[in-house]
Protein backbone atom coordinates (compact mmCIF):
# COMPACT_ATOMS: atom_id res chain seq x y z
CA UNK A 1 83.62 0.83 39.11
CA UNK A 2 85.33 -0.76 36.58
CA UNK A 3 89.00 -1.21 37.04
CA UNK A 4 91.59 0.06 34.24
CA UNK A 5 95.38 -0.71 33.94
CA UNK A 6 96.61 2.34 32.81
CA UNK A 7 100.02 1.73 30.32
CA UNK A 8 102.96 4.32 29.31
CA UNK A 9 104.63 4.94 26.47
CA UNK A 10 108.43 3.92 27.26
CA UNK A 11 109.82 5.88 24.25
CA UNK A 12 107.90 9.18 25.03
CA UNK A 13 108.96 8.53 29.20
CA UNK A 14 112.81 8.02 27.79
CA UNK A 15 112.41 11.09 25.41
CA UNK A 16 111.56 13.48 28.27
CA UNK A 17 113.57 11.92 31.27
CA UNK A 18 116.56 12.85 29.09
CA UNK A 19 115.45 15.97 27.66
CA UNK A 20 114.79 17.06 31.26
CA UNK A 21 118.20 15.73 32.46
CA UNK A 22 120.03 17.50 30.21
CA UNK A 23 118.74 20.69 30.32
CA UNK A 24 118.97 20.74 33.89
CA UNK A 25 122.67 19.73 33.83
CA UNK A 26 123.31 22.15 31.55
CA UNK A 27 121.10 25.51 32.90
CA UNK A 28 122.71 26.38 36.40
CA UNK A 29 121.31 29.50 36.70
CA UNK A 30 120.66 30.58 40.18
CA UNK A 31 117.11 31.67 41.54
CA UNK A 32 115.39 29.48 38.91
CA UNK A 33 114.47 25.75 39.53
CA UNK A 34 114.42 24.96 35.94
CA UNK A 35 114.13 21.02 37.37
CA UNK A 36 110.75 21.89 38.75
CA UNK A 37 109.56 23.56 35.90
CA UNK A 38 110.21 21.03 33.46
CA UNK A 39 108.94 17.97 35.54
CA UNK A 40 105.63 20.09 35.64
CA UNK A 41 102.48 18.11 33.94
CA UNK A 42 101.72 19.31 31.08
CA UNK A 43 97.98 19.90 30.70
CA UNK A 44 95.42 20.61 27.94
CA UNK A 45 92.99 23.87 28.88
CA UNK A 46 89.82 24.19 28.44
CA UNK A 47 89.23 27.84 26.76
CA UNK A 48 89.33 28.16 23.20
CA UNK A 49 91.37 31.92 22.39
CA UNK A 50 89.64 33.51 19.62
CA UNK A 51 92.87 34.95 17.90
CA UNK A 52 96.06 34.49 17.30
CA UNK A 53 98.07 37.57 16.86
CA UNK A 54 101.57 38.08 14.92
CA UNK A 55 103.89 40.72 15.99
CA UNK A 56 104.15 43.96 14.29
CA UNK A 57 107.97 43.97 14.41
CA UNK A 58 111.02 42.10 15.98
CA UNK A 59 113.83 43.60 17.71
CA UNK A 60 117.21 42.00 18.04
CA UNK A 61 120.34 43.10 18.96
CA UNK A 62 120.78 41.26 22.43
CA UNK A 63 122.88 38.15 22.39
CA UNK A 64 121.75 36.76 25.37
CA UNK A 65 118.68 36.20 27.34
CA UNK A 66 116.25 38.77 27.57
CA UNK A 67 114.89 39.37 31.13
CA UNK A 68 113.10 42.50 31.50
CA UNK A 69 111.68 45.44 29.34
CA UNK A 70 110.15 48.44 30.43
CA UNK A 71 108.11 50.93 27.96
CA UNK A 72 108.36 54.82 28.71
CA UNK A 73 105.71 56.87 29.91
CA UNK A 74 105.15 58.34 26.66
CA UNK A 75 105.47 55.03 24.76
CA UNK A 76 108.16 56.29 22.61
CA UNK A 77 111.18 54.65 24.37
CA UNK A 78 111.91 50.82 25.24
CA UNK A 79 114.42 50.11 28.02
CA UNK A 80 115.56 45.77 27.94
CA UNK A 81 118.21 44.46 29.74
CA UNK A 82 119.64 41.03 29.47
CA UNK A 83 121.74 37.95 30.91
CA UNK A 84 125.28 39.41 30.37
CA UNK A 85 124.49 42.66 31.95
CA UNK A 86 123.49 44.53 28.97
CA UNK A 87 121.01 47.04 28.69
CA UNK A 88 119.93 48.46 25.32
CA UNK A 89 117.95 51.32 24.82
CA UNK A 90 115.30 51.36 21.82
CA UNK A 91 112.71 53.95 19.51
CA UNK A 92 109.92 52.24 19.79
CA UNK A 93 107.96 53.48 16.67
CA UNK A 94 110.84 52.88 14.51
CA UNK A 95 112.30 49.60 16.03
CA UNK A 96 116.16 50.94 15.87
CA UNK A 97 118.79 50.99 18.33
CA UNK A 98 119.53 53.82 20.20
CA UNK A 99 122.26 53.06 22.49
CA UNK A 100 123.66 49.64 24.11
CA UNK A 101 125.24 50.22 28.25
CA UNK A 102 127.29 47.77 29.70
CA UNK A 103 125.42 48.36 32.49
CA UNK A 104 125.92 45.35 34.66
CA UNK A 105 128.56 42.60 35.87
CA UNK A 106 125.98 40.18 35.72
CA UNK A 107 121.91 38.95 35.12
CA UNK A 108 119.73 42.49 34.91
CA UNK A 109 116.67 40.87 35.80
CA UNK A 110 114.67 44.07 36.67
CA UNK A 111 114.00 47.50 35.20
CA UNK A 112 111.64 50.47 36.09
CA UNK A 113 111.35 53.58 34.14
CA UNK A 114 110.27 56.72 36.44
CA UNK A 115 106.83 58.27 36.02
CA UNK A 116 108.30 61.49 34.18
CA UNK A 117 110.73 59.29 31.64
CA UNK A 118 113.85 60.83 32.70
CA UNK A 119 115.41 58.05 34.73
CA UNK A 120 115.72 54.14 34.13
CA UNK A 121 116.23 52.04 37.40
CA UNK A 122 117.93 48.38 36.69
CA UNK A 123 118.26 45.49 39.33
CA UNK A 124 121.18 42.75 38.91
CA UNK A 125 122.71 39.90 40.33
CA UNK A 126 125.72 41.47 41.02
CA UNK A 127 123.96 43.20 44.10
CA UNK A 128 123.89 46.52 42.35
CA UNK A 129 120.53 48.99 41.53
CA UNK A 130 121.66 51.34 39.26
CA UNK A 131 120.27 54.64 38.34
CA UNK A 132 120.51 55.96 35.21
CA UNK A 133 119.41 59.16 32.84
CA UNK A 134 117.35 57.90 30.42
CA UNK A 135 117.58 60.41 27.48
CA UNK A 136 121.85 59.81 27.34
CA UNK A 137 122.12 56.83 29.07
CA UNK A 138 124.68 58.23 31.81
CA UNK A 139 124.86 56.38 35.14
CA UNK A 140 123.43 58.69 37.83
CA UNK A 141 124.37 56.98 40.92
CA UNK A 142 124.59 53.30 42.09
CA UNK A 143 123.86 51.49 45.75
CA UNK A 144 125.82 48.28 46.32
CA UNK A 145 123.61 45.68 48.68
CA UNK A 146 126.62 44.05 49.38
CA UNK A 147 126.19 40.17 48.58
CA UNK A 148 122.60 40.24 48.13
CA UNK A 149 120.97 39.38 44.67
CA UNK A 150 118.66 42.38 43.47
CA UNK A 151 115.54 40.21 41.87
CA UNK A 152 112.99 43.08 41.70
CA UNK A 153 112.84 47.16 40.88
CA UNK A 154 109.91 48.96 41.34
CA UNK A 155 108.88 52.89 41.43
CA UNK A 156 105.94 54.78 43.31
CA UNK A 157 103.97 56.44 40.90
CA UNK A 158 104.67 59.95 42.40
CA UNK A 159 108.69 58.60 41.22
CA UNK A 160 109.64 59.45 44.49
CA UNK A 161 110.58 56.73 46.28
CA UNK A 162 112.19 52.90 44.47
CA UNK A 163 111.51 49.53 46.31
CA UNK A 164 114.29 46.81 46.01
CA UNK A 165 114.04 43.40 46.73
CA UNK A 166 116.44 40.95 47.07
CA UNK A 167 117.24 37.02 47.04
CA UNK A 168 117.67 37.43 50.57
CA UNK A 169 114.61 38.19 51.21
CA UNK A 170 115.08 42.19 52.58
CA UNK A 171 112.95 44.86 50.76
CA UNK A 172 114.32 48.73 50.36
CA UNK A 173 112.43 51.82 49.71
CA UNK A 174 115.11 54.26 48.42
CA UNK A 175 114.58 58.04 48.34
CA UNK A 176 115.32 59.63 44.48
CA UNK A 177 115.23 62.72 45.89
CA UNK A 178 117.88 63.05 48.54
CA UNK A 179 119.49 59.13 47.54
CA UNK A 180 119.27 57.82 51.11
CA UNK A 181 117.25 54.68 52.41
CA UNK A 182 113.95 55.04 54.19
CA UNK A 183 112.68 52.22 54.99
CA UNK A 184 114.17 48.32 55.20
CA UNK A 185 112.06 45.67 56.20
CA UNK A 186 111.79 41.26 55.39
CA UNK A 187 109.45 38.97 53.25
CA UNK A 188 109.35 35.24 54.08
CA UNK A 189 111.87 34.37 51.75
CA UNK A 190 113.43 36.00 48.53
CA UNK A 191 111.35 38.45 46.69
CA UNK A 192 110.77 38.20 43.03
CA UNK A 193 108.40 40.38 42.60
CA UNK A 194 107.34 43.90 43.91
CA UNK A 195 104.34 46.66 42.85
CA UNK A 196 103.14 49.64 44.34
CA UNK A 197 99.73 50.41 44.25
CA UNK A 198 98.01 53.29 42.27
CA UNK A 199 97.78 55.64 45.01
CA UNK A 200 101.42 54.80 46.47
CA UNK A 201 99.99 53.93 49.59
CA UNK A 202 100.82 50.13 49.52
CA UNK A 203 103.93 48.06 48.56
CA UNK A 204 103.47 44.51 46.75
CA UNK A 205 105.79 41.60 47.15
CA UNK A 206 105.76 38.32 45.70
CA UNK A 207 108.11 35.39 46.94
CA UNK A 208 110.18 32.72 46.54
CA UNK A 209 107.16 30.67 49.17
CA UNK A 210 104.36 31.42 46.84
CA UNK A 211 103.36 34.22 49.65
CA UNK A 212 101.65 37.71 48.63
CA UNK A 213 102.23 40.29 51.05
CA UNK A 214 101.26 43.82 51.20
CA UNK A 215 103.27 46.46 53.02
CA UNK A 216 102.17 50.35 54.14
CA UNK A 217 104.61 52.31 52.51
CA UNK A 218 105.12 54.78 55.05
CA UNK A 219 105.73 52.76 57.82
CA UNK A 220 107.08 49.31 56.64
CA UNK A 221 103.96 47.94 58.56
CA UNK A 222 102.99 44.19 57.22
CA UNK A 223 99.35 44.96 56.24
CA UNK A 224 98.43 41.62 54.87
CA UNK A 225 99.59 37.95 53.70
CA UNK A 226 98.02 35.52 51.43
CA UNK A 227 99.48 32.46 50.83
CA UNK A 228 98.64 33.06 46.93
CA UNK A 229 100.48 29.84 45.30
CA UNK A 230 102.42 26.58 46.00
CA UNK A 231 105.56 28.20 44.16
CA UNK A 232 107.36 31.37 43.60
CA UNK A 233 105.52 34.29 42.16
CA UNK A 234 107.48 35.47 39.41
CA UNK A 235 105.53 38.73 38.68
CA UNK A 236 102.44 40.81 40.51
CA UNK A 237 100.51 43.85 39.11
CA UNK A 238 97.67 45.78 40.66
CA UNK A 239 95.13 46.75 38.23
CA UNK A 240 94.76 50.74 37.68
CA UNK A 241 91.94 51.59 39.91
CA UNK A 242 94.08 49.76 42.74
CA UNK A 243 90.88 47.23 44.11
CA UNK A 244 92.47 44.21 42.48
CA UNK A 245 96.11 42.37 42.10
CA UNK A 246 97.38 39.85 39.58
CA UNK A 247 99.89 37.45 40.68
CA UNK A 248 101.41 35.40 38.18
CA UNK A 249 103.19 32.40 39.43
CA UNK A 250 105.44 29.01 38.56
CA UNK A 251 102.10 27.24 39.52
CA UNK A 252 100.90 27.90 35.71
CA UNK A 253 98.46 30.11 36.92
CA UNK A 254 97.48 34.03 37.38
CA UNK A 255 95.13 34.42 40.20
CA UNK A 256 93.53 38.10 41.05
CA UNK A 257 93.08 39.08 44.76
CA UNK A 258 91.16 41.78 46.72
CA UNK A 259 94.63 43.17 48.29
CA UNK A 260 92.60 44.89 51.61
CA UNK A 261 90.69 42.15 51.89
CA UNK A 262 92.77 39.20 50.70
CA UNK A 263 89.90 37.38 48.39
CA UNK A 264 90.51 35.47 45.67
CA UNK A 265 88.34 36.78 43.26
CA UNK A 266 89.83 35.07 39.96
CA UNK A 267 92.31 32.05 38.89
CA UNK A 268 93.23 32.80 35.05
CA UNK A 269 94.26 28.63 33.75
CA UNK A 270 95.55 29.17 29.98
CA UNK A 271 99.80 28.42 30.31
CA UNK A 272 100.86 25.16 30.44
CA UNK A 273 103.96 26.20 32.07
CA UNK A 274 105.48 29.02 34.46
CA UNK A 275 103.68 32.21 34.55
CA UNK A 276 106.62 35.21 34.20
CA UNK A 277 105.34 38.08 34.10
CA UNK A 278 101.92 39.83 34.34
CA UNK A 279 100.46 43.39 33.39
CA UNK A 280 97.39 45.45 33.22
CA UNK A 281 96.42 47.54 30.36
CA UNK A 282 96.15 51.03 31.55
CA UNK A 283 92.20 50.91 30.70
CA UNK A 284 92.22 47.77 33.28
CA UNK A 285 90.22 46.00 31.11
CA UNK A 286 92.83 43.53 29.68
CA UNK A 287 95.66 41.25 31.60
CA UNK A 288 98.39 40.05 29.18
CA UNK A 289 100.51 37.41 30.55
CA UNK A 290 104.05 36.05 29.32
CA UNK A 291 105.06 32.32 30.11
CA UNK A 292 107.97 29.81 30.09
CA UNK A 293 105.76 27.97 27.20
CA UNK A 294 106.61 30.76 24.88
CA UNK A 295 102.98 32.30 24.64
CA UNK A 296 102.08 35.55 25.57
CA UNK A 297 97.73 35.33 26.38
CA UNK A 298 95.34 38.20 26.44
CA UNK A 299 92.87 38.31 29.21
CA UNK A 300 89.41 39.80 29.17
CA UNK A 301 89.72 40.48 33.12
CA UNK A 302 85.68 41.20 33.16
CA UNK A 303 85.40 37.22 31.84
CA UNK A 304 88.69 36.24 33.12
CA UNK A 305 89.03 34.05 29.59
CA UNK A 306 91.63 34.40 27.35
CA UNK A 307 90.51 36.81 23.95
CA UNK A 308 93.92 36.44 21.55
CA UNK A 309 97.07 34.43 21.98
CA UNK A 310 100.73 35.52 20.73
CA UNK A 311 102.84 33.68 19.09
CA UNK A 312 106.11 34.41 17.31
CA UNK A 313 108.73 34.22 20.52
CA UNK A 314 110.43 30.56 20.44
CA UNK A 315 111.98 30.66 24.00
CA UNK A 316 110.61 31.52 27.69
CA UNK A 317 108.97 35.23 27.89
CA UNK A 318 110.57 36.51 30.50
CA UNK A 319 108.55 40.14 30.84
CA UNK A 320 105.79 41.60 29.25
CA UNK A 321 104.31 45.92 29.18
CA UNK A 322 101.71 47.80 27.61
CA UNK A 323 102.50 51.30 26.56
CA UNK A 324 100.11 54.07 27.94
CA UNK A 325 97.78 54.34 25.45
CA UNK A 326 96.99 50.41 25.72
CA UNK A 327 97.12 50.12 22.15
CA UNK A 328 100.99 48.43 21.83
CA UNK A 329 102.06 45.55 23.75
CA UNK A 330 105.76 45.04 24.20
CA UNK A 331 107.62 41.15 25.29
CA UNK A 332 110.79 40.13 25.65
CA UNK A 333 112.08 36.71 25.85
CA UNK A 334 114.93 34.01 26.01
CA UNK A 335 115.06 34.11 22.34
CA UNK A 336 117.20 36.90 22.26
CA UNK A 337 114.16 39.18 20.83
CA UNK A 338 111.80 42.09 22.03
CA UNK A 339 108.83 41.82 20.12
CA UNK A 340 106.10 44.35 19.45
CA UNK A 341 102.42 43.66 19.59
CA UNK A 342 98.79 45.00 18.13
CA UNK A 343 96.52 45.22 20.87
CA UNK A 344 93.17 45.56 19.73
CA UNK A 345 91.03 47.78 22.43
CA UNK A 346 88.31 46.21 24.09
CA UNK A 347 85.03 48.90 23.12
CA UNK A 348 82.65 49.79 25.95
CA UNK A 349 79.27 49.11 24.05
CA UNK A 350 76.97 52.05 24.07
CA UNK A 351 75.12 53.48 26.44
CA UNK A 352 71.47 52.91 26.02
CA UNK A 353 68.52 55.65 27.37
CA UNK A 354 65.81 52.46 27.25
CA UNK A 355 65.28 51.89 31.02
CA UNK A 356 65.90 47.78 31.86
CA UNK A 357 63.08 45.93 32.14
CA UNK A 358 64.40 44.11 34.99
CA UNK A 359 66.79 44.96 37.37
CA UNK A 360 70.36 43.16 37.84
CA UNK A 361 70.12 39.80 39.77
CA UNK A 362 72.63 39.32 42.29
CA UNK A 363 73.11 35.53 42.83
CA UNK A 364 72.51 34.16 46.48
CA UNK A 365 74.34 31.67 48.17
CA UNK A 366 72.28 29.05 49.93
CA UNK A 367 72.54 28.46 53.34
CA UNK A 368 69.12 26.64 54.48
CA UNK A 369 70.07 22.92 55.71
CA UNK A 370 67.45 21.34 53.85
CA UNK A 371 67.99 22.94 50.51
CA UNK A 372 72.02 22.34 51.06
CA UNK A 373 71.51 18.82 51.50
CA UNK A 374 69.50 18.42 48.27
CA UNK A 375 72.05 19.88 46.40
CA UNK A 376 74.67 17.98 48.23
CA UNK A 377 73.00 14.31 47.61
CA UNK A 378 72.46 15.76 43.81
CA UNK A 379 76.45 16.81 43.51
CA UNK A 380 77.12 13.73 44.92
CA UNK A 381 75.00 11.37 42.54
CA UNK A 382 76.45 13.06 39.32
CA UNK A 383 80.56 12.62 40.26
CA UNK A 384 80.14 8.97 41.81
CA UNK A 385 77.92 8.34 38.35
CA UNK A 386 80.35 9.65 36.56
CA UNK A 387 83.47 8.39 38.13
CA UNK A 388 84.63 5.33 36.36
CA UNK A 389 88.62 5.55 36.11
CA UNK A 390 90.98 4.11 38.11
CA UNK A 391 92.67 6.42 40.74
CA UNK A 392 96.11 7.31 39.61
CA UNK A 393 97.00 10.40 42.27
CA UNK A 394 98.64 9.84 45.38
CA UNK A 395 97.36 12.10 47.28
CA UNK A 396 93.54 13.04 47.83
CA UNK A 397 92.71 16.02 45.21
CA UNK A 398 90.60 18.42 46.62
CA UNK A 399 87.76 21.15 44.95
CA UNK A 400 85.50 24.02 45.50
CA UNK A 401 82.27 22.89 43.68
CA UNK A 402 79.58 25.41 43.02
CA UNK A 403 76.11 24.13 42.48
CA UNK A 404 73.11 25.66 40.89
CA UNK A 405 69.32 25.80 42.93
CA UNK A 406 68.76 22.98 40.06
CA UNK A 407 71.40 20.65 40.71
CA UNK A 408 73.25 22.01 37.82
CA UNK A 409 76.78 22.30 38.43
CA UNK A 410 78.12 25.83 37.78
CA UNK A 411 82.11 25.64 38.15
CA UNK A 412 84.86 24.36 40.07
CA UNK A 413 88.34 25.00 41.55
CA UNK A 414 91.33 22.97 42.55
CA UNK A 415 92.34 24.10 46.08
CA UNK A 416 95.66 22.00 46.21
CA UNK A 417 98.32 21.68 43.63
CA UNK A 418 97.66 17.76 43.33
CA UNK A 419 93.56 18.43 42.37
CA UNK A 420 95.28 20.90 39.89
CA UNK A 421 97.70 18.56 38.17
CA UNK A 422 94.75 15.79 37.63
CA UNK A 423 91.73 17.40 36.79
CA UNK A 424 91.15 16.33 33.37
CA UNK A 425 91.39 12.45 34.93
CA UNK A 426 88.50 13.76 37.08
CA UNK A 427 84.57 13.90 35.89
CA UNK A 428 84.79 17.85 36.55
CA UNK A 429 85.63 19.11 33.83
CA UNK A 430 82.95 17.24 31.62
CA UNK A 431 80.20 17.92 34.11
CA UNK A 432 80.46 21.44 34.00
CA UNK A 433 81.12 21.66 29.89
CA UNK A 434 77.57 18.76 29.52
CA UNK A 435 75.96 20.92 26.92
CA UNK A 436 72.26 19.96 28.79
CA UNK A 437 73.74 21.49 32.12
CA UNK A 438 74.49 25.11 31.17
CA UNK A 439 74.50 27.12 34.94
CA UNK A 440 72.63 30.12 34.84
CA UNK A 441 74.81 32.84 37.12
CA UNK A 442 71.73 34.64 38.45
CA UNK A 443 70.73 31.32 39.83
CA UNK A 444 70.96 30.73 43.77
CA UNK A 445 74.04 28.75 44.31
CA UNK A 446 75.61 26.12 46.90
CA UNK A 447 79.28 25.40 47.76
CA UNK A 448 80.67 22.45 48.27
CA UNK A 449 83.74 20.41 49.22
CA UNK A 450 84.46 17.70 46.75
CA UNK A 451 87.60 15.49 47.82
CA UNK A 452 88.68 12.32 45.60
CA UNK A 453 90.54 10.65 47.14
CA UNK A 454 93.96 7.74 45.71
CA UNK A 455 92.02 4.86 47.12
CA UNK A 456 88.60 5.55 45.49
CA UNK A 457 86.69 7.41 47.62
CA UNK A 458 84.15 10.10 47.02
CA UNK A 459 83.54 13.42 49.60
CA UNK A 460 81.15 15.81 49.30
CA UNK A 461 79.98 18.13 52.11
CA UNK A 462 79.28 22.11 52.01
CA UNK A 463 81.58 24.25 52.42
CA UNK A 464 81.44 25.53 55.32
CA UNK A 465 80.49 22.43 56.96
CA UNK A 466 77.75 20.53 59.21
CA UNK A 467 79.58 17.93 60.12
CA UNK A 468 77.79 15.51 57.48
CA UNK A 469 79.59 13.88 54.78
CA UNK A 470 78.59 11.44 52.61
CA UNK A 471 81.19 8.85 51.10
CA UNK A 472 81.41 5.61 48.51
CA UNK A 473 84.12 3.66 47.35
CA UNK A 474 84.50 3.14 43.26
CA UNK A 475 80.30 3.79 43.30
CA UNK A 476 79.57 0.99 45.89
């Protein structure tokens, strides 16, 4: 392997550095570690969106950050609520202003409309939830957590029962019919984020550890943890027929999970910065996605690529909701502005009576030793062949390869954050795009561990291990 000095640009590292000092100085805001997210790597993806989308209309009226919005059932109302406490109530088909309530002594950071429209729910900083009516904007009634940051609202779709979760970490399911606690239990560390599932069964929380947990509602009970991300998870959303989860996190990414079963069965890569806030469409057949970069993405969830991009919001977008009928999308952001999006509805293509000639082919993971070792000595060949740059990680970077019956190599994924950060310095990413090495996903298929590690050396072994591993250093 050849050896490469690799040079920076002094002006571009000054430019940064002090853009990054100063708006660190300058943001104290608590809960957000706006240091972290600005020192993040900034990296190119590799998905091409097919359209770029304009919004229908702008709302403004706010004069501070926007940090949530929530869209009434019958998609005829907006509720947004903002850094100074405000929360402003909007007609949705005509844009205008219906009412402004100085709701808040400080950040509302979450709101939840109830399933029947009648009552709006709003989380704050200053360790309030507040109830309120909806139609007149009166304050209902008001619980005071006493010192404890409310970061996250969220309402059972029967609209009995509201979970609150707090920088401290506690979680509260709250009775709207008789206004008494039922249930108080902990997360790891503070919650950000909280869902309940379709059928009401399960509770969602997202924390401040990058942990995923899922709760039985009745009980409290702990049902299951996945350490989902290396940072907080800002926003979680379980996808309408309740088999799948979205968490959105400060990692840049979206990842989906089976929630009983705690599989990763998806990592969405589009943002090149914090992932805010995540939602289903009700059809479940589209995930839009807001971001500290400014872009709001549209996911095909069957192809887990990105189908249109949004752009018109100049600062962070803090939240983002659909409105029932899928066909509106609704975003609000640290620009001040709630902005309202075309959605255009993903058809079903027609059902066809002409029997298939052949049936589905469910791919098959290879487990014979022979066949795995083939593919591993083939994997192998085409990284160290390819590998001709100088290490510039410092710690090793670490992937799940998948391998075709043919050698071909199908996909990968970074397992830790550092294999994330530097995987366009990698071959990976041109391996899998070679235009003469297109993976066919019927194919039989191998996994393998691929680790590359700071002082040149190549790993590759399966999986699931055999206790063989071959290794080089810079090709040797």
């Amino acid at each position: 392997m050849e050896s490469k000095q690799v040079l920076l640009n002094p002006t571009k590292t000054i430019t940064v550095t002090a853009l990054t000092t100063a708006i660190a100085t300058t943001l104290i805001i608590k809960g957000i570690d706006f240091q972290g997210l600005l020192s993040k790597r900034i990296k190119q993806t590799n998905y091409k969106v097919e359209k770029i989308r304009k919004p229908l209309q702008t709302l403004s009226g706010h004069s501070t950050w926007i940090y949530a919005v929530a869209v009434s059932p019958d998609g005829q109302t907006i509720a947004s609520s903002s850094y100074d406490g405000i929360i402003k109530i909007w007609d949705l088909p005509t844009g205008k202003l219906i009412r402004t309530i100085d709701a808040h002594t400080d950040v509302v950071e979450s709101l939840a409309i109830s399933p029947d429209g009648k009552t709006l729910i709003s989380g704050s900083w200053d360790d309030c939830v507040k109830f309120w009516n909806l139609s007149n904007g009166n304050l209902v009634h008001a619980i005071n957590l006493n010192s404890d940051d409310i970061k996250a609202v969220a309402i059972s779709p029967d609209g009995n029962t509201v979970a609150i979760g707090s920088y401290r970490g506690f979680i509260k399911l709250w009775s709207l019919k008789t206004e008494t606690e039922i249930l108080r239990f902990q997360h790891s560390s503070p919650v950000i984020s909280l869902a309940f599932s379709p059928d009401g069964q399960t509770l969602a929380s997202g924390g401040n550890d990058g942990k995923l947990k899922m709760w039985e509602v009745k009980t409290g009970k702990e049902k299951n943890t996945l350490a989902a991300h290396d940072h907080p998870i800002w926003s979680i959303a379980y996808h309408p027929n309740g088999e799948t989860i979205a968490s959105g996190s400060q990692d840049r990414t979206i990842k989906l999970w089976q929630p009983e079963t705690g599989k990763k069965v998806g990592t969405f890569n589009g943002h090149s910065n914090a992932v805010f806030s995540v939602a289903f469409s009700p059809d479940g057949k589209t995930l839009a996605s807001g971001s500290y970069d400014s872009k709001i993405l549209l996911w095909e969830v069957e192809t887990q690529k990105p189908m249109e991009k949004y752009q018109g919001h100049t600062k962070p977008v803090w939240s983002v909701g659909f409105t029932q009928d899928g066909k509106t999308l609704v975003s609000g952001s640290a620009d001040e502005t709630i902005k309202i999006w075309p959605v255009s509805l993903k058809k079903s293509p027609p059902k066809s009576n002409v029997a298939k000639p052949n049936p589905e082919i469910i791919p098959v993971e290879v487990q014979e030793i022979a066949k795995l070792e083939d593919l591993n000595q083939k994997l192998y060949q085409q990284i160290d062949r390819s590998w001709r740059e100088t290490p510039t990680w410092y710690e090793d970077l670490e992937y799940q390869v998948r391998v075709d019956i043919d050698g071909a190599i199908a996909s990968y994924e970074p397992i830790n954050q550092s294999a994330k950060d530097y995987v366009l310095e990698t071959p990976l990413p041109k391996l899998v795009n070679d235009g003469d090495r297109k993976p066919v996903s019927q194919k039989p298929f191998g996994l393998f561990r691929v680790i590359l590690t700071p002082t040149g050396v190549l790993e590759v072994s399966p999986w699931w291990g055999w206790g063989a591993t071959r290794k080089s250093e810079f090709g040797s």
